[in-house]
PDB file of N, CA and C in Angstrom:
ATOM      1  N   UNK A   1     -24.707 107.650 -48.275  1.00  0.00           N
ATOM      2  CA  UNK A   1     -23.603 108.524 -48.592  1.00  0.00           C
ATOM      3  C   UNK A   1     -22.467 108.278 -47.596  1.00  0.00           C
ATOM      4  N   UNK A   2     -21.059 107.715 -48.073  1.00  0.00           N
ATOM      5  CA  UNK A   2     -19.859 107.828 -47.240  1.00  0.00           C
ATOM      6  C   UNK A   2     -19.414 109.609 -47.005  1.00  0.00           C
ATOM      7  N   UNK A   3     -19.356 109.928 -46.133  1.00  0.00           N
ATOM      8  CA  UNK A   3     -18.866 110.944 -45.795  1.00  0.00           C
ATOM      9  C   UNK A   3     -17.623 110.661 -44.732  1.00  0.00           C
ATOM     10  N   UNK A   4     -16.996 112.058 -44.318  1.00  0.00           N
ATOM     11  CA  UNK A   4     -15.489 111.490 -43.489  1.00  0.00           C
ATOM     12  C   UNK A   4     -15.837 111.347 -42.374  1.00  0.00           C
ATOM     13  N   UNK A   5     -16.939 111.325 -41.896  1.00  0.00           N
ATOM     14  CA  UNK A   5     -17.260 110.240 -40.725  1.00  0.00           C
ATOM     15  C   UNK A   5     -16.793 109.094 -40.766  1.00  0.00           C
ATOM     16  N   UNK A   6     -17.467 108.817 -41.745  1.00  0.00           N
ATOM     17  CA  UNK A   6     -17.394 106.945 -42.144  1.00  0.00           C
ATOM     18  C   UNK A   6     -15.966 106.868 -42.160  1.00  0.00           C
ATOM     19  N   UNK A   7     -15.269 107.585 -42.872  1.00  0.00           N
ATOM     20  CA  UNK A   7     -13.609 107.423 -43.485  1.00  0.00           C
ATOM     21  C   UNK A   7     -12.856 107.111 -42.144  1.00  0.00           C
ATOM     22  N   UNK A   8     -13.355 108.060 -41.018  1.00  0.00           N
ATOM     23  CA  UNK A   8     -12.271 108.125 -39.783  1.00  0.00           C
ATOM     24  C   UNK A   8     -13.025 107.032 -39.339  1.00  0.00           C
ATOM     25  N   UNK A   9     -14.281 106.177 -39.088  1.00  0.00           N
ATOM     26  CA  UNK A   9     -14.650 105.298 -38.652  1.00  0.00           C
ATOM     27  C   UNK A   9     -13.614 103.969 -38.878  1.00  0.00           C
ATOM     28  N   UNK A  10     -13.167 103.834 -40.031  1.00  0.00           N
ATOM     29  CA  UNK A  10     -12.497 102.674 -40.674  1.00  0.00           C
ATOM     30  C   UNK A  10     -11.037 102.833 -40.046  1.00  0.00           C
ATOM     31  N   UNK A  11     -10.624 103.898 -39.096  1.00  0.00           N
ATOM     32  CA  UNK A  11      -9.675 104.416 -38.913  1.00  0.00           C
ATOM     33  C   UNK A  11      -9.289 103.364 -37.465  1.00  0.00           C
ATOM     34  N   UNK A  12     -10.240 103.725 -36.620  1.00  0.00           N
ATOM     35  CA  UNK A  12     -10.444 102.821 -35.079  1.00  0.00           C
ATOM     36  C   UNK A  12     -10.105 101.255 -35.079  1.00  0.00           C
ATOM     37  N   UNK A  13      -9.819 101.114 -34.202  1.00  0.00           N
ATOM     38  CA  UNK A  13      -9.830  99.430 -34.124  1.00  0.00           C
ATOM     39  C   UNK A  13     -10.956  98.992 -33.468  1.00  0.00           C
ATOM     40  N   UNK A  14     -11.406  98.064 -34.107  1.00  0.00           N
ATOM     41  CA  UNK A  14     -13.337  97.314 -33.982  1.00  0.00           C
ATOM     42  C   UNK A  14     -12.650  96.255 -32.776  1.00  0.00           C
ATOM     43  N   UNK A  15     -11.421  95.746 -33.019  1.00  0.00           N
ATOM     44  CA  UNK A  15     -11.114  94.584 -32.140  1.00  0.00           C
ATOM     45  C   UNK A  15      -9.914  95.115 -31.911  1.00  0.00           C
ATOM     46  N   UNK A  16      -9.236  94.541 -30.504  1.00  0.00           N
ATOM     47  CA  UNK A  16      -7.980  94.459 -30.202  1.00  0.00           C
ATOM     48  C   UNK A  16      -7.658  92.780 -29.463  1.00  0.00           C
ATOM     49  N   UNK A  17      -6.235  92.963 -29.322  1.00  0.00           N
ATOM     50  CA  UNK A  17      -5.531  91.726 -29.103  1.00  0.00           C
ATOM     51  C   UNK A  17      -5.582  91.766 -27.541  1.00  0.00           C
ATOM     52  N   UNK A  18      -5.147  93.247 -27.051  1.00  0.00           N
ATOM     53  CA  UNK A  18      -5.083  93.227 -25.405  1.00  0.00           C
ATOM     54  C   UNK A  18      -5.352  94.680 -24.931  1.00  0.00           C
ATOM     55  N   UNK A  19      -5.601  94.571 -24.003  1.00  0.00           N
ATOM     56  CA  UNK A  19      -6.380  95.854 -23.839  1.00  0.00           C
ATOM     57  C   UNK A  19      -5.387  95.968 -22.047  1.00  0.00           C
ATOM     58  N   UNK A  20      -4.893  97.496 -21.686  1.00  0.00           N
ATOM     59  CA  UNK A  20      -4.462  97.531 -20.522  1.00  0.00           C
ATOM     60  C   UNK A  20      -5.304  99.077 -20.010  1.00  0.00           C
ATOM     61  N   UNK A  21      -5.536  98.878 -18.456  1.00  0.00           N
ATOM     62  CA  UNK A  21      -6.587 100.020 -18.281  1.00  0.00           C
ATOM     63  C   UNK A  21      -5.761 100.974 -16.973  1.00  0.00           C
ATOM     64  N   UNK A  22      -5.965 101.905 -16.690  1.00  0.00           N
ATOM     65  CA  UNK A  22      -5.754 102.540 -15.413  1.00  0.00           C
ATOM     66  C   UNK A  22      -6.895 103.280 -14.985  1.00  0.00           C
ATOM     67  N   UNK A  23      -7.566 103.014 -14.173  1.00  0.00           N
ATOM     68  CA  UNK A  23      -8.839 103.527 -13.489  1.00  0.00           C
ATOM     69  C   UNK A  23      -8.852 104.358 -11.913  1.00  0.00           C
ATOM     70  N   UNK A  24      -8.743 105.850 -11.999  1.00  0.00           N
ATOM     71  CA  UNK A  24      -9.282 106.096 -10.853  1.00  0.00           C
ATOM     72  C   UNK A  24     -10.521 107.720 -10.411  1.00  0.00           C
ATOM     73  N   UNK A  25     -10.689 107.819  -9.927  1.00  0.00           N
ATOM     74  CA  UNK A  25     -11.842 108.872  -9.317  1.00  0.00           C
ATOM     75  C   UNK A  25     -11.373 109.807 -10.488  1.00  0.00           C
ATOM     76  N   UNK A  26     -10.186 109.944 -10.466  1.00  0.00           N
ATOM     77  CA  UNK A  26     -10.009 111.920 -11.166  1.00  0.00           C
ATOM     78  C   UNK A  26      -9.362 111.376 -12.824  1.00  0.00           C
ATOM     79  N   UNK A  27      -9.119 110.062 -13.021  1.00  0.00           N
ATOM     80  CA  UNK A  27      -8.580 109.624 -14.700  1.00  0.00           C
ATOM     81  C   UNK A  27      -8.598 108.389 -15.031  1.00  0.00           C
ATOM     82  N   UNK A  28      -8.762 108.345 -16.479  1.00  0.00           N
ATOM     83  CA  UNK A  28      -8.635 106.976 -17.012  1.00  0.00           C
ATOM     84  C   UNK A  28      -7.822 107.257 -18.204  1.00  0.00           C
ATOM     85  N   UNK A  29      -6.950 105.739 -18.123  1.00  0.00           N
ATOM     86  CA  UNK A  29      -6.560 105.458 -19.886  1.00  0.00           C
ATOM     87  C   UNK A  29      -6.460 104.058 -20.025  1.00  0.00           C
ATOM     88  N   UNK A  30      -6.313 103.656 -20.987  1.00  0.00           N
ATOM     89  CA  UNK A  30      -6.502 102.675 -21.525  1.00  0.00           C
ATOM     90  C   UNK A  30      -5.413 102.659 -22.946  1.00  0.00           C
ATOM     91  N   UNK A  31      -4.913 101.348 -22.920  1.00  0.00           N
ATOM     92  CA  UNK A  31      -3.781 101.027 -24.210  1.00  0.00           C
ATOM     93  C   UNK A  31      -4.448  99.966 -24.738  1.00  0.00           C
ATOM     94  N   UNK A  32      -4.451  99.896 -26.093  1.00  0.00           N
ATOM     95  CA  UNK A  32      -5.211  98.608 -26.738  1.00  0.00           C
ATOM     96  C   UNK A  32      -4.269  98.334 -27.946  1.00  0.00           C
ATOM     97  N   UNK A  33      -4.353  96.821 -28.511  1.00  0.00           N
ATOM     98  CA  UNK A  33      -3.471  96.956 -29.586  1.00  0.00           C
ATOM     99  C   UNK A  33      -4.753  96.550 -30.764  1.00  0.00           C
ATOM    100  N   UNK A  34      -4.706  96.956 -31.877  1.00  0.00           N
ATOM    101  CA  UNK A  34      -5.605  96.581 -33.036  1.00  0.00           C
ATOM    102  C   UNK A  34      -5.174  95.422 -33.501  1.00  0.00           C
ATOM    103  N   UNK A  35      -6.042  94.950 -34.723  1.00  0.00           N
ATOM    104  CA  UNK A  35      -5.638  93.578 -35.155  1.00  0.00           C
ATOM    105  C   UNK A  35      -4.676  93.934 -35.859  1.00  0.00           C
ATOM    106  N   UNK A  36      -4.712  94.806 -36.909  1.00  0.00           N
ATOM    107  CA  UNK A  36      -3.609  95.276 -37.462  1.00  0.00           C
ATOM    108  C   UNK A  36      -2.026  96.008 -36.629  1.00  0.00           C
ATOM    109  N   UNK A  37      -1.704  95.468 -35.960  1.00  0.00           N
ATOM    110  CA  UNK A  37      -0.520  95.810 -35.129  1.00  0.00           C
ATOM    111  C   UNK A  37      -0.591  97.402 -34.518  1.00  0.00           C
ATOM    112  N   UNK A  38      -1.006  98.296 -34.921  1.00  0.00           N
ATOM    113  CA  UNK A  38      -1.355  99.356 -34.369  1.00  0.00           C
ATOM    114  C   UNK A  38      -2.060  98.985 -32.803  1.00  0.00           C
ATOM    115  N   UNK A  39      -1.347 100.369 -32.377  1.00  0.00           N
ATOM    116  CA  UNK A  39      -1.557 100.214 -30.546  1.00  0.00           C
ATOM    117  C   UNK A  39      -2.169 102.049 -30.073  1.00  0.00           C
ATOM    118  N   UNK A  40      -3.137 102.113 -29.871  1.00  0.00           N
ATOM    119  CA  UNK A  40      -4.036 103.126 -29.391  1.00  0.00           C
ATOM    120  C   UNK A  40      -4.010 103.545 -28.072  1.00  0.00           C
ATOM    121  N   UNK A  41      -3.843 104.579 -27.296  1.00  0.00           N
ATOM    122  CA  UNK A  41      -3.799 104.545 -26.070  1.00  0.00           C
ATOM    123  C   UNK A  41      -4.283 106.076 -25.562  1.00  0.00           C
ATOM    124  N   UNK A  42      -5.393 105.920 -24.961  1.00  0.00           N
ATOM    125  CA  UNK A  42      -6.358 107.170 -24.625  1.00  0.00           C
ATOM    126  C   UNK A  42      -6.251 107.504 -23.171  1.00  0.00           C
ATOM    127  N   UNK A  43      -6.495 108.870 -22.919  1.00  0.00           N
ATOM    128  CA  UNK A  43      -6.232 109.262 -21.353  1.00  0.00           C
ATOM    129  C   UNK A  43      -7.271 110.226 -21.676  1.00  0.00           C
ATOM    130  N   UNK A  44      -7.606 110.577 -20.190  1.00  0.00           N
ATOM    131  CA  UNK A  44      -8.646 111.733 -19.861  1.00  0.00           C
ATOM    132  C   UNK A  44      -8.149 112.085 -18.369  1.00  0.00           C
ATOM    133  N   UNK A  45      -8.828 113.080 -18.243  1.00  0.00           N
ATOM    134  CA  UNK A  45      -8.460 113.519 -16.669  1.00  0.00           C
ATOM    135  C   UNK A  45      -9.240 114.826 -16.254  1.00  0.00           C
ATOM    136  N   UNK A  46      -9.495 114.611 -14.958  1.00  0.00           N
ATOM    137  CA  UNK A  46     -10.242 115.588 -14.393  1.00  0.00           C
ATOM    138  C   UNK A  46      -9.387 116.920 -14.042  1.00  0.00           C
ATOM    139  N   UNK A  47      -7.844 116.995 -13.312  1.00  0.00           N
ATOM    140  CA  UNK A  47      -7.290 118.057 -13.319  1.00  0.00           C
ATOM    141  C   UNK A  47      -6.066 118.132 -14.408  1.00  0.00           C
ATOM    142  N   UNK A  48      -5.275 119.136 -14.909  1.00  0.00           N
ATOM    143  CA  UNK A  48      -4.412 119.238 -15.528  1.00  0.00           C
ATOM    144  C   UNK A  48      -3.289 118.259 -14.923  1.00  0.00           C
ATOM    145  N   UNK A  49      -2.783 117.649 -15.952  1.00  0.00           N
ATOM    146  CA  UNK A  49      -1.501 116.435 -15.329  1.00  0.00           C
ATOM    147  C   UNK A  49      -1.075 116.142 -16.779  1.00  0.00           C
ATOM    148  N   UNK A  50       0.696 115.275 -16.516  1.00  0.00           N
ATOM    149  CA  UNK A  50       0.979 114.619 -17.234  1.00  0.00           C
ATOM    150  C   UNK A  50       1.066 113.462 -17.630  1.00  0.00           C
ATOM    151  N   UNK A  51       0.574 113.147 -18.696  1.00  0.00           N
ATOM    152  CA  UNK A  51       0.455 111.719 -18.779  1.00  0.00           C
ATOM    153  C   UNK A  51       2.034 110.719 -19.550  1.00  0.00           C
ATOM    154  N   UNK A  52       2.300 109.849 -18.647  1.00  0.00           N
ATOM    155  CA  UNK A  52       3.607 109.301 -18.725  1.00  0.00           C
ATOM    156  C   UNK A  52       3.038 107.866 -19.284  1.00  0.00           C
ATOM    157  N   UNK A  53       4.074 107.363 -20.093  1.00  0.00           N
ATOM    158  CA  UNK A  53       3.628 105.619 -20.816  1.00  0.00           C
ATOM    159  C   UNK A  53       5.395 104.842 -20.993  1.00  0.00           C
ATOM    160  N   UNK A  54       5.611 104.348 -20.676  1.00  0.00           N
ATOM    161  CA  UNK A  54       6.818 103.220 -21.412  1.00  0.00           C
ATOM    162  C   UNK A  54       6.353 102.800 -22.487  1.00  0.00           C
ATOM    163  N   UNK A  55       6.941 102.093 -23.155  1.00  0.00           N
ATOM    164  CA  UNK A  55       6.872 101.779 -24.701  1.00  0.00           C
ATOM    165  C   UNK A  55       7.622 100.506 -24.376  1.00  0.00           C
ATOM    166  N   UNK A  56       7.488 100.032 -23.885  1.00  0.00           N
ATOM    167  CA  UNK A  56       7.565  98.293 -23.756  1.00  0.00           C
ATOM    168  C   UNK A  56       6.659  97.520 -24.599  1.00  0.00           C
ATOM    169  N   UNK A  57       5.816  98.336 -24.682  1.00  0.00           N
ATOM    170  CA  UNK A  57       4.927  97.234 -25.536  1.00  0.00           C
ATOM    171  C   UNK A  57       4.736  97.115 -27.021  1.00  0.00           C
ATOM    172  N   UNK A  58       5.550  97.816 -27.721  1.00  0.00           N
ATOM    173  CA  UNK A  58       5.558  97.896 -29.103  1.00  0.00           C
ATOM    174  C   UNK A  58       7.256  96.958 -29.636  1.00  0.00           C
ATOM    175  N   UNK A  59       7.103  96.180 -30.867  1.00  0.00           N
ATOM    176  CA  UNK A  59       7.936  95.596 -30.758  1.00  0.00           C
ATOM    177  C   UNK A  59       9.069  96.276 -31.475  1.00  0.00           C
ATOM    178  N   UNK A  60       9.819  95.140 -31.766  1.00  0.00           N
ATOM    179  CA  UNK A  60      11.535  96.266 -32.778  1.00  0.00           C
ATOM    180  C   UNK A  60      11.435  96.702 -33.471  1.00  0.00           C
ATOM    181  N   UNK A  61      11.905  97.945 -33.783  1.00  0.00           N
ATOM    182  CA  UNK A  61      11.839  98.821 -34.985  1.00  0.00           C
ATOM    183  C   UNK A  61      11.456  99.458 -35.020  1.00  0.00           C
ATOM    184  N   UNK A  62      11.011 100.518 -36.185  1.00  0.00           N
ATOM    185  CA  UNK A  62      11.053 102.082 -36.029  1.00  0.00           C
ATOM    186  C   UNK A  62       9.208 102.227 -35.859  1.00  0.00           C
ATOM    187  N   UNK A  63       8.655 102.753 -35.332  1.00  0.00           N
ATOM    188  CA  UNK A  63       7.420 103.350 -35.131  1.00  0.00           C
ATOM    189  C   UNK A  63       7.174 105.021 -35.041  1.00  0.00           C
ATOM    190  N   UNK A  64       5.741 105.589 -35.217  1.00  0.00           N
ATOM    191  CA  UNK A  64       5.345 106.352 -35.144  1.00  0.00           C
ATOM    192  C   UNK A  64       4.098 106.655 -34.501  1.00  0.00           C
ATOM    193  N   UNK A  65       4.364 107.538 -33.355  1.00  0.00           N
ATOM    194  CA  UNK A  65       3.266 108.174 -32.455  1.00  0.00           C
ATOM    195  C   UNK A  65       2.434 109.896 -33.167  1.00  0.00           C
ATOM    196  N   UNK A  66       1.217 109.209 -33.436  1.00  0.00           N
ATOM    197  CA  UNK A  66       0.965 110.657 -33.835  1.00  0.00           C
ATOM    198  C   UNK A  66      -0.187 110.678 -32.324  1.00  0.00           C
ATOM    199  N   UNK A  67      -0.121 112.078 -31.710  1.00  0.00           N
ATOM    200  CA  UNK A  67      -0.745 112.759 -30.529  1.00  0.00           C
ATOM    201  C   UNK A  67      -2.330 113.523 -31.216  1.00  0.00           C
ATOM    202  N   UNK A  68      -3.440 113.039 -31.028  1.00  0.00           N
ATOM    203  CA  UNK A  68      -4.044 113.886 -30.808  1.00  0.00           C
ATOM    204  C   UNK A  68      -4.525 115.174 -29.557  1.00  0.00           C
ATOM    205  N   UNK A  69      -4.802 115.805 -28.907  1.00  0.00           N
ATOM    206  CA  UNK A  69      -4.908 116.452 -27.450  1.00  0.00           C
ATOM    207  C   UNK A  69      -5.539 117.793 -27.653  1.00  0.00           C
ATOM    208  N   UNK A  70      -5.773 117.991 -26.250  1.00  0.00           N
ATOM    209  CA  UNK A  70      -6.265 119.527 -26.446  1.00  0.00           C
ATOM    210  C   UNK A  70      -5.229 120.144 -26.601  1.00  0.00           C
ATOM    211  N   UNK A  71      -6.079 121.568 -27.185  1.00  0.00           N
ATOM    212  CA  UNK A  71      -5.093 122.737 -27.488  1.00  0.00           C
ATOM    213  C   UNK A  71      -4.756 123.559 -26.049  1.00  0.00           C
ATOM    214  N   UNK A  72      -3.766 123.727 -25.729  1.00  0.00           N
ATOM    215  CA  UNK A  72      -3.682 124.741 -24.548  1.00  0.00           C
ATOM    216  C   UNK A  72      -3.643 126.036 -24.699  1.00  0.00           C
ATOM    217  N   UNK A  73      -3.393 126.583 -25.915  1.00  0.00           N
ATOM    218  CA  UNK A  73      -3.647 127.714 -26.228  1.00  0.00           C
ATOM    219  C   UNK A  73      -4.880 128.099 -26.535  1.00  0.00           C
ATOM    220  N   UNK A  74      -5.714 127.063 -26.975  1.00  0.00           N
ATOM    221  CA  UNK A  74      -7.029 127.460 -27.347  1.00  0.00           C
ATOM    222  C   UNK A  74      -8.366 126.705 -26.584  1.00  0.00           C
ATOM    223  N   UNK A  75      -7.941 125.670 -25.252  1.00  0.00           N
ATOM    224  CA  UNK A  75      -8.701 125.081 -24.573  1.00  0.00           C
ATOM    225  C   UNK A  75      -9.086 125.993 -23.243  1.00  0.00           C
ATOM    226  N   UNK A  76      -9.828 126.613 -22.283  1.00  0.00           N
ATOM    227  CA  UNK A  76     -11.199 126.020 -22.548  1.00  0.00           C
ATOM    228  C   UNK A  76     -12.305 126.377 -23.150  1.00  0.00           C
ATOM    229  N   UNK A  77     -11.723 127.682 -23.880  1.00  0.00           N
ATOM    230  CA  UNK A  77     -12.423 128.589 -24.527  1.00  0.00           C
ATOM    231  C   UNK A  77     -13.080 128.306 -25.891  1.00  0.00           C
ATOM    232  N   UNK A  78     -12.328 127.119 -26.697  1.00  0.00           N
ATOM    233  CA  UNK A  78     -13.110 126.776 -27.966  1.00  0.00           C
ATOM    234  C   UNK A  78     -12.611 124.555 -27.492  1.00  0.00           C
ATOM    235  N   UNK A  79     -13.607 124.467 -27.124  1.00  0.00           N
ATOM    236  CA  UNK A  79     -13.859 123.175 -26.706  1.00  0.00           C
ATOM    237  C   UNK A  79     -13.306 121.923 -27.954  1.00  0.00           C
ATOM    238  N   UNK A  80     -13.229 122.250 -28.796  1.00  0.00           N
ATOM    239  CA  UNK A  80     -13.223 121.407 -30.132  1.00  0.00           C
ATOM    240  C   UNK A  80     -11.772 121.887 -30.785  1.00  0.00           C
ATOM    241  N   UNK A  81     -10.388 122.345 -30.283  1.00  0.00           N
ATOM    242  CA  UNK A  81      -9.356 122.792 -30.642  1.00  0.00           C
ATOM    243  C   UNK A  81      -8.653 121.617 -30.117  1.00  0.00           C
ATOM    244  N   UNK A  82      -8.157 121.069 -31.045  1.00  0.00           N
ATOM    245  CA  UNK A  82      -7.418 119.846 -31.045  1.00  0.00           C
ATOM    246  C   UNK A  82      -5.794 120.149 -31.990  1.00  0.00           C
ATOM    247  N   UNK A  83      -5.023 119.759 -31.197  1.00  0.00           N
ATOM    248  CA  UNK A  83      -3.421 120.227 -32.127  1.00  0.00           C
ATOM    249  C   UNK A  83      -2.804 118.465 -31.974  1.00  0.00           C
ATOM    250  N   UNK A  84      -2.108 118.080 -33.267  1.00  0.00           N
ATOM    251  CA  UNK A  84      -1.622 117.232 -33.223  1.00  0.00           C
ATOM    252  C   UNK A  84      -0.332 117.177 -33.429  1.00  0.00           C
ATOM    253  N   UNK A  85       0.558 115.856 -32.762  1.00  0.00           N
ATOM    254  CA  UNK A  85       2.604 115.670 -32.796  1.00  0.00           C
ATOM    255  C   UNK A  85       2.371 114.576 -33.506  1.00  0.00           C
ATOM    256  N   UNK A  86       3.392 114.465 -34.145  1.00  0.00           N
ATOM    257  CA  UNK A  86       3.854 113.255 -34.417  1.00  0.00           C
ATOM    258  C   UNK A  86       5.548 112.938 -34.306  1.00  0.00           C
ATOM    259  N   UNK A  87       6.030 112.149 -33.693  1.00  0.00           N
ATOM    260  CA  UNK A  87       7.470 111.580 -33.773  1.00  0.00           C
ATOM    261  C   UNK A  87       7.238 110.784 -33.990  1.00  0.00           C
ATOM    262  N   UNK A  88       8.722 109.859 -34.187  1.00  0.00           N
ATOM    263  CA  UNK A  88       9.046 108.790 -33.873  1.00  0.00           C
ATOM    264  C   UNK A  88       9.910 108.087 -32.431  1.00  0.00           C
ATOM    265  N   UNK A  89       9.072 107.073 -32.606  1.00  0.00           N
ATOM    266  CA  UNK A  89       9.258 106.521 -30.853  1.00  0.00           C
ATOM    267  C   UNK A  89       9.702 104.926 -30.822  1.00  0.00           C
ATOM    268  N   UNK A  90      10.284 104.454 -29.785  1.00  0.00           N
ATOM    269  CA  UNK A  90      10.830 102.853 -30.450  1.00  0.00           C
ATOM    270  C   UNK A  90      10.491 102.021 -28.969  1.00  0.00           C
ATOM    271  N   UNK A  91      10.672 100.727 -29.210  1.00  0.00           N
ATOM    272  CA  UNK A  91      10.932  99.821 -28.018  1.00  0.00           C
ATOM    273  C   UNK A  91      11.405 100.453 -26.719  1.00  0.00           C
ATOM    274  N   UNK A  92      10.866 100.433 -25.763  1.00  0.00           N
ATOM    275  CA  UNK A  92      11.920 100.527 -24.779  1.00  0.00           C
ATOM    276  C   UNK A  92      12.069 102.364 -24.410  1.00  0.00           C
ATOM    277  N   UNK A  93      11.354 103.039 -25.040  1.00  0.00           N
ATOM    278  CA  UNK A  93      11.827 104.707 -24.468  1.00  0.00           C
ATOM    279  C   UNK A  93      10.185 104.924 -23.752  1.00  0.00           C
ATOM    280  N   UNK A  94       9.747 105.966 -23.514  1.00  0.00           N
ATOM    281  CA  UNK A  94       9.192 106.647 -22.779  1.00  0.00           C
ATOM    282  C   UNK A  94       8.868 107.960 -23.389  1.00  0.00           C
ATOM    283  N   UNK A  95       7.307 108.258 -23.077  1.00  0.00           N
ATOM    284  CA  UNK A  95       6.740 109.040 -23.731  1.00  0.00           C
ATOM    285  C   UNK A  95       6.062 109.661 -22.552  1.00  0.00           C
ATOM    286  N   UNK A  96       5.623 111.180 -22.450  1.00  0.00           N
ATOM    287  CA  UNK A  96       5.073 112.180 -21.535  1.00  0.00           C
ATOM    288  C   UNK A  96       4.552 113.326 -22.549  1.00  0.00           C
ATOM    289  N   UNK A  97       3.543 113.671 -21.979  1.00  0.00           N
ATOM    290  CA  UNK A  97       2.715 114.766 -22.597  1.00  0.00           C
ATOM    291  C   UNK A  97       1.310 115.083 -21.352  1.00  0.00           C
ATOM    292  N   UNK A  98       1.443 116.251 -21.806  1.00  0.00           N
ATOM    293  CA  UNK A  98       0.776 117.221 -20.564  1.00  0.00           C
ATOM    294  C   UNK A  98      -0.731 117.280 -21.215  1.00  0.00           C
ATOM    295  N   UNK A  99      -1.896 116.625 -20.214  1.00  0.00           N
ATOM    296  CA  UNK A  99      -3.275 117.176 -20.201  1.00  0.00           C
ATOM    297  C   UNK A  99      -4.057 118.324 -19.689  1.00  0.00           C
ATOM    298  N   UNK A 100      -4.450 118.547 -20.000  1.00  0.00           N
ATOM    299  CA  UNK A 100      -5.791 119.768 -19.828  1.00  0.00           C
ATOM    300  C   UNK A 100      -6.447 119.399 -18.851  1.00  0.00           C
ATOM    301  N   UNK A 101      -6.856 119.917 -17.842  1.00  0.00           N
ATOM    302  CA  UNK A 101      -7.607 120.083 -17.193  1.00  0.00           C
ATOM    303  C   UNK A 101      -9.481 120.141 -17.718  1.00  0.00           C
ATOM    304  N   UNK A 102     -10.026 118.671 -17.697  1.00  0.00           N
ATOM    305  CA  UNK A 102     -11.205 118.508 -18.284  1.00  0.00           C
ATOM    306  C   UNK A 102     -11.117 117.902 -19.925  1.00  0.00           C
ATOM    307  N   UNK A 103     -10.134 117.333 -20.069  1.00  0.00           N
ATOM    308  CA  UNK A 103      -9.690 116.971 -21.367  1.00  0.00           C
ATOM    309  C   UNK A 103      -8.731 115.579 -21.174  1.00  0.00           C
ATOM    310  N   UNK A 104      -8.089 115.362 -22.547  1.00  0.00           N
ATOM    311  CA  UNK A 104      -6.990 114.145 -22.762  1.00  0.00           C
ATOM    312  C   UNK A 104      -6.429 114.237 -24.267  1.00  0.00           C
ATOM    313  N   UNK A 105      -6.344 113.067 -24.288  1.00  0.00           N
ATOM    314  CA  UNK A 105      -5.688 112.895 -25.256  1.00  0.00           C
ATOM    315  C   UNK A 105      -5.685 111.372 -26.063  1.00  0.00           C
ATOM    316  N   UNK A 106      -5.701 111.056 -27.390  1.00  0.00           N
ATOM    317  CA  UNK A 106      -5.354 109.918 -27.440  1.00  0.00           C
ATOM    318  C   UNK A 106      -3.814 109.948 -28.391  1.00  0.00           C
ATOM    319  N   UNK A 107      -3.158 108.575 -28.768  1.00  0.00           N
ATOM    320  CA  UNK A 107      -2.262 108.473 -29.276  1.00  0.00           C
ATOM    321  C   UNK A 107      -2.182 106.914 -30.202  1.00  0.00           C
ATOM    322  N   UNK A 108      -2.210 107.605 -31.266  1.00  0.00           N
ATOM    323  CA  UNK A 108      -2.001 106.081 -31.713  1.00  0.00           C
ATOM    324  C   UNK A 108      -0.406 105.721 -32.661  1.00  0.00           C
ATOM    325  N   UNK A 109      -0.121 104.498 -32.325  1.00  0.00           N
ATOM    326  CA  UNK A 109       0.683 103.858 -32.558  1.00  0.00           C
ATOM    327  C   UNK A 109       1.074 102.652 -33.779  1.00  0.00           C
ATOM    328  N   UNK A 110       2.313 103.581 -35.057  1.00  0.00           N
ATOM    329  CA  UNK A 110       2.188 102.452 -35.952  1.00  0.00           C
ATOM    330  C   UNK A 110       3.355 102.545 -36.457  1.00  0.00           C
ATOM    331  N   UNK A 111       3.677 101.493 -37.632  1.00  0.00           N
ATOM    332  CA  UNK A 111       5.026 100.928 -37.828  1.00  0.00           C
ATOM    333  C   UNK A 111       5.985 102.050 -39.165  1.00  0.00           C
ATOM    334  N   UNK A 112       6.540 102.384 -39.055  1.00  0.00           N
ATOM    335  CA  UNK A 112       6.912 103.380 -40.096  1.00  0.00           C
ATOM    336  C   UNK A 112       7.502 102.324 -41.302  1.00  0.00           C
TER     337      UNK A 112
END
């Protein structure tokens, strides 16, 4: 039986082209690009912080960032409250969004 497990499974990238990491004691993230031009980029963190990215790495033209993250209105009290953004974001700007304390976020990246 396919169920929407499976559905969001097909969703991930199995492979990427390049993978960039930041590693330390209290956070990690990681940017990856899929085969399909889509670019994924996950953070976690041990205390509440913001997480900052350039957008250098996506090429010309119009794109779209949709945010998954915790809820701050509803984190730490219902563990599984997830609120999602979506804009649009291009070459060359800069993106920031605030983590949770014991949480993250991922973001993925695609071509409008």
């Amino acid at each position: 039986m396919v169920g929407r497990k499976d559905e969001r499974r097909k969703l991930l990238a199995a492979q990427s082209s390049e993978t960039r990491r930041g590693l330390s004691p209290r956070e990690i993230s990681v940017l990856r690009e899929a085969h399909d031009g889509r670019f994924y980029y996950a953070a976690i963190t041990v205390a509440p912080r913001r997480a900052e990215l350039a957008l250098d790495f996506l090429g010309v033209g119009d794109w779209e960032m949709s945010v998954f993250a915790d809820d701050p209105t509803r984190t730490p009290s219902d563990a599984c409250a997830i609120r999602l953004e979506r804009r649009p974001v291009r070459k060359g700007g800069h993106i920031a969004f605030d983590l949770q304390g014991e949480g993250g976020a991922v973001a993925i990246f695609r071509r409008r």
